[in-house]
Protein backbone atom coordinates (compact mmCIF):
# COMPACT_ATOMS: atom_id res chain seq x y z
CA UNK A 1 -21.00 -14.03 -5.28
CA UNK A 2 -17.06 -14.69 -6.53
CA UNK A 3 -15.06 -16.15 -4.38
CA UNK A 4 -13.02 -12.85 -2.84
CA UNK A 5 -9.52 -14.17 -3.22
CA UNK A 6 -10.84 -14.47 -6.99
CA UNK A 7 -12.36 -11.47 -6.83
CA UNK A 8 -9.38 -9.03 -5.62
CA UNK A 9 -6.76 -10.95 -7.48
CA UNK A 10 -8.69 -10.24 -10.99
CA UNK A 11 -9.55 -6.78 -9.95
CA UNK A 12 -5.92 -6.03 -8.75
CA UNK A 13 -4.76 -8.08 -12.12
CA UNK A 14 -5.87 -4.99 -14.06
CA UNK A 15 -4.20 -2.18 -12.29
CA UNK A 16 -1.07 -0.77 -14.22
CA UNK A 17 2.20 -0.98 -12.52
CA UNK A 18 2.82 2.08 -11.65
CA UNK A 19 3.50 3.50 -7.90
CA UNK A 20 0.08 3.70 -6.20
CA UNK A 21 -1.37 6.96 -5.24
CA UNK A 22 -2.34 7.91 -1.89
CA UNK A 23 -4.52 10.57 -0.09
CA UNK A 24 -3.13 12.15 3.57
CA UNK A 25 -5.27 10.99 5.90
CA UNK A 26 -2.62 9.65 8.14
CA UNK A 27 -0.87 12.81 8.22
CA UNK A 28 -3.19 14.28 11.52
CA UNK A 29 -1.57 10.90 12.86
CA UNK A 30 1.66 11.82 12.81
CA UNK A 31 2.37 11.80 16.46
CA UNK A 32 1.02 8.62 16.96
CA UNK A 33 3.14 6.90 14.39
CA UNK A 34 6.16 8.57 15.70
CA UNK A 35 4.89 5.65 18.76
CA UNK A 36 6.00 3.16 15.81
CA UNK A 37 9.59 4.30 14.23
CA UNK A 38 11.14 0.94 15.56
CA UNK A 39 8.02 -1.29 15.14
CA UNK A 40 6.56 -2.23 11.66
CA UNK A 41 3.60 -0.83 11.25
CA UNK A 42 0.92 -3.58 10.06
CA UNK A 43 -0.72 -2.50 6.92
CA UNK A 44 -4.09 -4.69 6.78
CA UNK A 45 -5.81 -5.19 3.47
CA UNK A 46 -3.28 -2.97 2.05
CA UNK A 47 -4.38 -3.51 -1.92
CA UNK A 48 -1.75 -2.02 -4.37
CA UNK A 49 0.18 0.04 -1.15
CA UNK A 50 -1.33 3.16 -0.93
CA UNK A 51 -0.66 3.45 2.87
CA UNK A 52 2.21 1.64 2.88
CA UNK A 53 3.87 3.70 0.28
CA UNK A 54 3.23 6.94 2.51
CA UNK A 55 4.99 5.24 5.43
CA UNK A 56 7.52 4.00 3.62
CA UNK A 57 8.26 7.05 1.99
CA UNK A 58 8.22 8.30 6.00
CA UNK A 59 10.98 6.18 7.42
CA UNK A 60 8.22 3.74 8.93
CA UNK A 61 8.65 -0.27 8.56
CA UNK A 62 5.88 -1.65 7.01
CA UNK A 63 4.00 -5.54 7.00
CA UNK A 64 1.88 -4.98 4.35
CA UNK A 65 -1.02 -8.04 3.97
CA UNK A 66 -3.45 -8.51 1.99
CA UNK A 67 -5.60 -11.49 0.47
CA UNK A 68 -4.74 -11.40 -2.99
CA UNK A 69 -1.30 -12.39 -4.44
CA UNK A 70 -1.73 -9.96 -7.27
CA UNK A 71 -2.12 -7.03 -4.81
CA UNK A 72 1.44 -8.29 -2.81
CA UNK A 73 3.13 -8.54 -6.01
CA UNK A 74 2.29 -4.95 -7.23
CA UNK A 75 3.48 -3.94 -3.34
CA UNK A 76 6.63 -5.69 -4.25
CA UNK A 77 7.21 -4.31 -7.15
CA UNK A 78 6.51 -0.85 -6.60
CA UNK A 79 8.03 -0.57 -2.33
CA UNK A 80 10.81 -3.30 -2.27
CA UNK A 81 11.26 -1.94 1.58
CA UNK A 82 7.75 -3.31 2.70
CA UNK A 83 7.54 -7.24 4.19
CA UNK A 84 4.28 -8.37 2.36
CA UNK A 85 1.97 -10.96 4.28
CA UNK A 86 -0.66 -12.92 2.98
CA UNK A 87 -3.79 -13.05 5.26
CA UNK A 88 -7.20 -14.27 5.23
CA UNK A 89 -8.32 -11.64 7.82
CA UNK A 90 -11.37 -14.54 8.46
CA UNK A 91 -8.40 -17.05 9.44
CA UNK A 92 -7.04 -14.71 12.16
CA UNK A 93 -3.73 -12.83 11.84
CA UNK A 94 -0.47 -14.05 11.72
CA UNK A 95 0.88 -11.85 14.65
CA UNK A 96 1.69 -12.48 18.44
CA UNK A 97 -0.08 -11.38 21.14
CA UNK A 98 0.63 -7.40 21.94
CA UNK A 99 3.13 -7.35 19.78
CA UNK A 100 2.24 -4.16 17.33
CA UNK A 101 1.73 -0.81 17.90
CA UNK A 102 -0.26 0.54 15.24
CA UNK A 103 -2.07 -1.23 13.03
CA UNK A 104 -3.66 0.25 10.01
CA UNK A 105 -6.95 -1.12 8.28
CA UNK A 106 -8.24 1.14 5.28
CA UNK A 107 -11.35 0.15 3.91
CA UNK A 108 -10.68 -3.49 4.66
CA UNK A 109 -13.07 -3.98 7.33
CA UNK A 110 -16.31 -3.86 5.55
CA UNK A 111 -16.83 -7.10 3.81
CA UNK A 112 -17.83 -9.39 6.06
CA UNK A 113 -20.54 -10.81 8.23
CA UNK A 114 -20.95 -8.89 11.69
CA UNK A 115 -20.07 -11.81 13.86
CA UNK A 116 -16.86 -12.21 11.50
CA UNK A 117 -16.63 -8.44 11.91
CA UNK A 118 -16.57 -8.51 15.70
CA UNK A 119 -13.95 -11.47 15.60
CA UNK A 120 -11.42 -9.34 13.25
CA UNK A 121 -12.06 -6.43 15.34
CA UNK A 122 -10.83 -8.40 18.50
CA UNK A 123 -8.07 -10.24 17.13
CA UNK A 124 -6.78 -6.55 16.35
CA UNK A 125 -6.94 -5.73 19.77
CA UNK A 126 -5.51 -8.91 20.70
CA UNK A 127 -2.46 -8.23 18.25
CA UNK A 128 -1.93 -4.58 19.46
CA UNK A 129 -0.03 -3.60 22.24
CA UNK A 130 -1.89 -2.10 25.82
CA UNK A 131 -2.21 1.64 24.59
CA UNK A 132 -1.77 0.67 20.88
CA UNK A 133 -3.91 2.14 17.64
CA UNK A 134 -5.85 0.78 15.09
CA UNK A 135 -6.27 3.41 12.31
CA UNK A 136 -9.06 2.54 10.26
CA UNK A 137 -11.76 3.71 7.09
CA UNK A 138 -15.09 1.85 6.28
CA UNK A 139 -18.14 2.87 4.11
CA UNK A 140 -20.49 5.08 5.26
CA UNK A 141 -24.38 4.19 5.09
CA UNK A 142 -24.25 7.09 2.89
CA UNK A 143 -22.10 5.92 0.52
CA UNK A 144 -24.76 5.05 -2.12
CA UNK A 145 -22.33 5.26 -4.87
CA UNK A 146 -20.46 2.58 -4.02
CA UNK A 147 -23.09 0.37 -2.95
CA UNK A 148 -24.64 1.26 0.34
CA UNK A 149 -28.69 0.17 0.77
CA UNK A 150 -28.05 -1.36 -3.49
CA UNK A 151 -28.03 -5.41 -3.69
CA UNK A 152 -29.34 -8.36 -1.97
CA UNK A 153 -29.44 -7.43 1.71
CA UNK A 154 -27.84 -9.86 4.12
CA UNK A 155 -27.83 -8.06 7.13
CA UNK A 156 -28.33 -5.03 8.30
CA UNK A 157 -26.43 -2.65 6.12
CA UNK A 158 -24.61 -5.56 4.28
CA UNK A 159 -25.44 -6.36 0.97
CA UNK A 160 -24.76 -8.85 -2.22
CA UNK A 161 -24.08 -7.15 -4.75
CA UNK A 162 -23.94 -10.11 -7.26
CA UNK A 163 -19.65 -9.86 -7.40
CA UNK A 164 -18.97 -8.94 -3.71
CA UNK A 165 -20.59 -8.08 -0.21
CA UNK A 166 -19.80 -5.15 1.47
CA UNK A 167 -21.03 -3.62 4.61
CA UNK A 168 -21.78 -0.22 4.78
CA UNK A 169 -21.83 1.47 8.91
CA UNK A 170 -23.87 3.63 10.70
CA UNK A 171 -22.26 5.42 13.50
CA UNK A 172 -23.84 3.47 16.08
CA UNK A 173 -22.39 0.36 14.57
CA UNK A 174 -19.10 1.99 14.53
CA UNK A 175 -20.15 2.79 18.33
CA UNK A 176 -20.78 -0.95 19.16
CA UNK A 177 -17.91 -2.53 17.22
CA UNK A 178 -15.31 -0.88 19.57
CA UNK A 179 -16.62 -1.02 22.57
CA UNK A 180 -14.11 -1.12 25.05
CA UNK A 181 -11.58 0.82 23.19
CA UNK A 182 -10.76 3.88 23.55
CA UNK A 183 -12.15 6.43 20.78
CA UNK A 184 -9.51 9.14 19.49
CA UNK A 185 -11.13 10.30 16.54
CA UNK A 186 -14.61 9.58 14.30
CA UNK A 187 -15.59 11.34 11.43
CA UNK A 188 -17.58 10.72 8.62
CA UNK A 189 -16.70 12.56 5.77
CA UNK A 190 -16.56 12.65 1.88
CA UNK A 191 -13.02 11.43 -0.32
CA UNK A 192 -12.37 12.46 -3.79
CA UNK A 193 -9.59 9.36 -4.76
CA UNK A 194 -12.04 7.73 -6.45
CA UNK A 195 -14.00 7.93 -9.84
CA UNK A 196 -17.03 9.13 -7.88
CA UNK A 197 -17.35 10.88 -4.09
CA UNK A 198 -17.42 8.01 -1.41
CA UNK A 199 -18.57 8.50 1.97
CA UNK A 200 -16.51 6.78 4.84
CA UNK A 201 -16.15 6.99 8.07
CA UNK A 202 -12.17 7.54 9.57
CA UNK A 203 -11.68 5.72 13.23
CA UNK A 204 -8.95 6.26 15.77
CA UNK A 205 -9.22 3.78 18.47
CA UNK A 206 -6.79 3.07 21.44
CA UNK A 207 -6.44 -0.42 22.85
């Protein structure tokens, strides 16, 4: 398996420089973010800006991190208003205690081993305020085009596939990663932003 530093940097390397596109997810979360208007939001694994372009573009401060340098450079190329962060998501983040109020993570969360999973997941909750959202997206065990139940398993529903592992959840996974938080919205659904249909699930949880 590359080294995923390597990995994102070269992929990232070979996107064009032009603004990134986005879908509207985020747009049924609209009240919630209104929580945010004088805290950045924190834009995890944020790859060329997608999300942080359509909060930008909103009035919203964003921290947009990521683990590749060649992602945060595109970000700061393309949305001069967003702070960029480098994190290693595995090294804990960079961010006091109950100090955010939202905290975005789309399609970052699925790479990882489950222990590793759990740990992210709680140093999250640890970052967030009491009452604060995570916003999340992670592969489906349906998403077979990207991946899912293909490779070298490692895990349950995380595989090798030769370049890079990725995790692929079943709703009872989803079920016992947040435990303890407060669910606001799960659905697993189909998106179209992609060369080929993916299947993901969308999570709204509450500290």
């Amino acid at each position: 398996m590359t080294n995923q530093r390597e990995y994102w940097n070269n992929e990232f390397s070979k996107s064009n420089s032009t603004k990134p596109r986005y879908d509207l997810w985020l747009d049924k979360y609209a009240d919630i973010l209104e929580q945010s208007k004088e805290t950045p939001v924190i834009d995890l694994g944020c790859g060329l800006g997608g999300d942080s372009l359509y909060l930008a573009e909103r009035g919203y401060k964003v921290i947009s991190c990521d683990l590749s340098e060649a992602a945060l450079e595109k970000v700061k190329a393309n949305i001069a208003v967003c702070q960029t962060v480098a994190i290693n998501l595995l090294q804990g983040l960079p961010f006091e205690e109950s100090s955010a109020k939202i905290i975005i993570a789309d399609l970052c969360l699925h790479y990882f081993y489950w222990k590793d999973t759990v740990k992210i997941v709680n140093d999250i909750k640890r970052a967030l305020i009491p009452g604060g959202y995570l916003l999340c997206r992670v592969n489906s065990t349906e998403d077979t085009n990207y991946g899912a139940g293909q490779g070298d398993r490692i895990e349950e529903n995380y595989f090798d596939s030769g370049k890079i592992r990725k995790r692929f959840f079943s709703r009872e996974q989803i079920e016992e990663l947040f435990t303890g938080w407060n669910f606001k919205y799960l659905s697993e659904y189909q998106m179209d932003r992609y060369q080929y249909p993916k299947i993901l699930w969308e999570i709204a949880v509450q500290r």
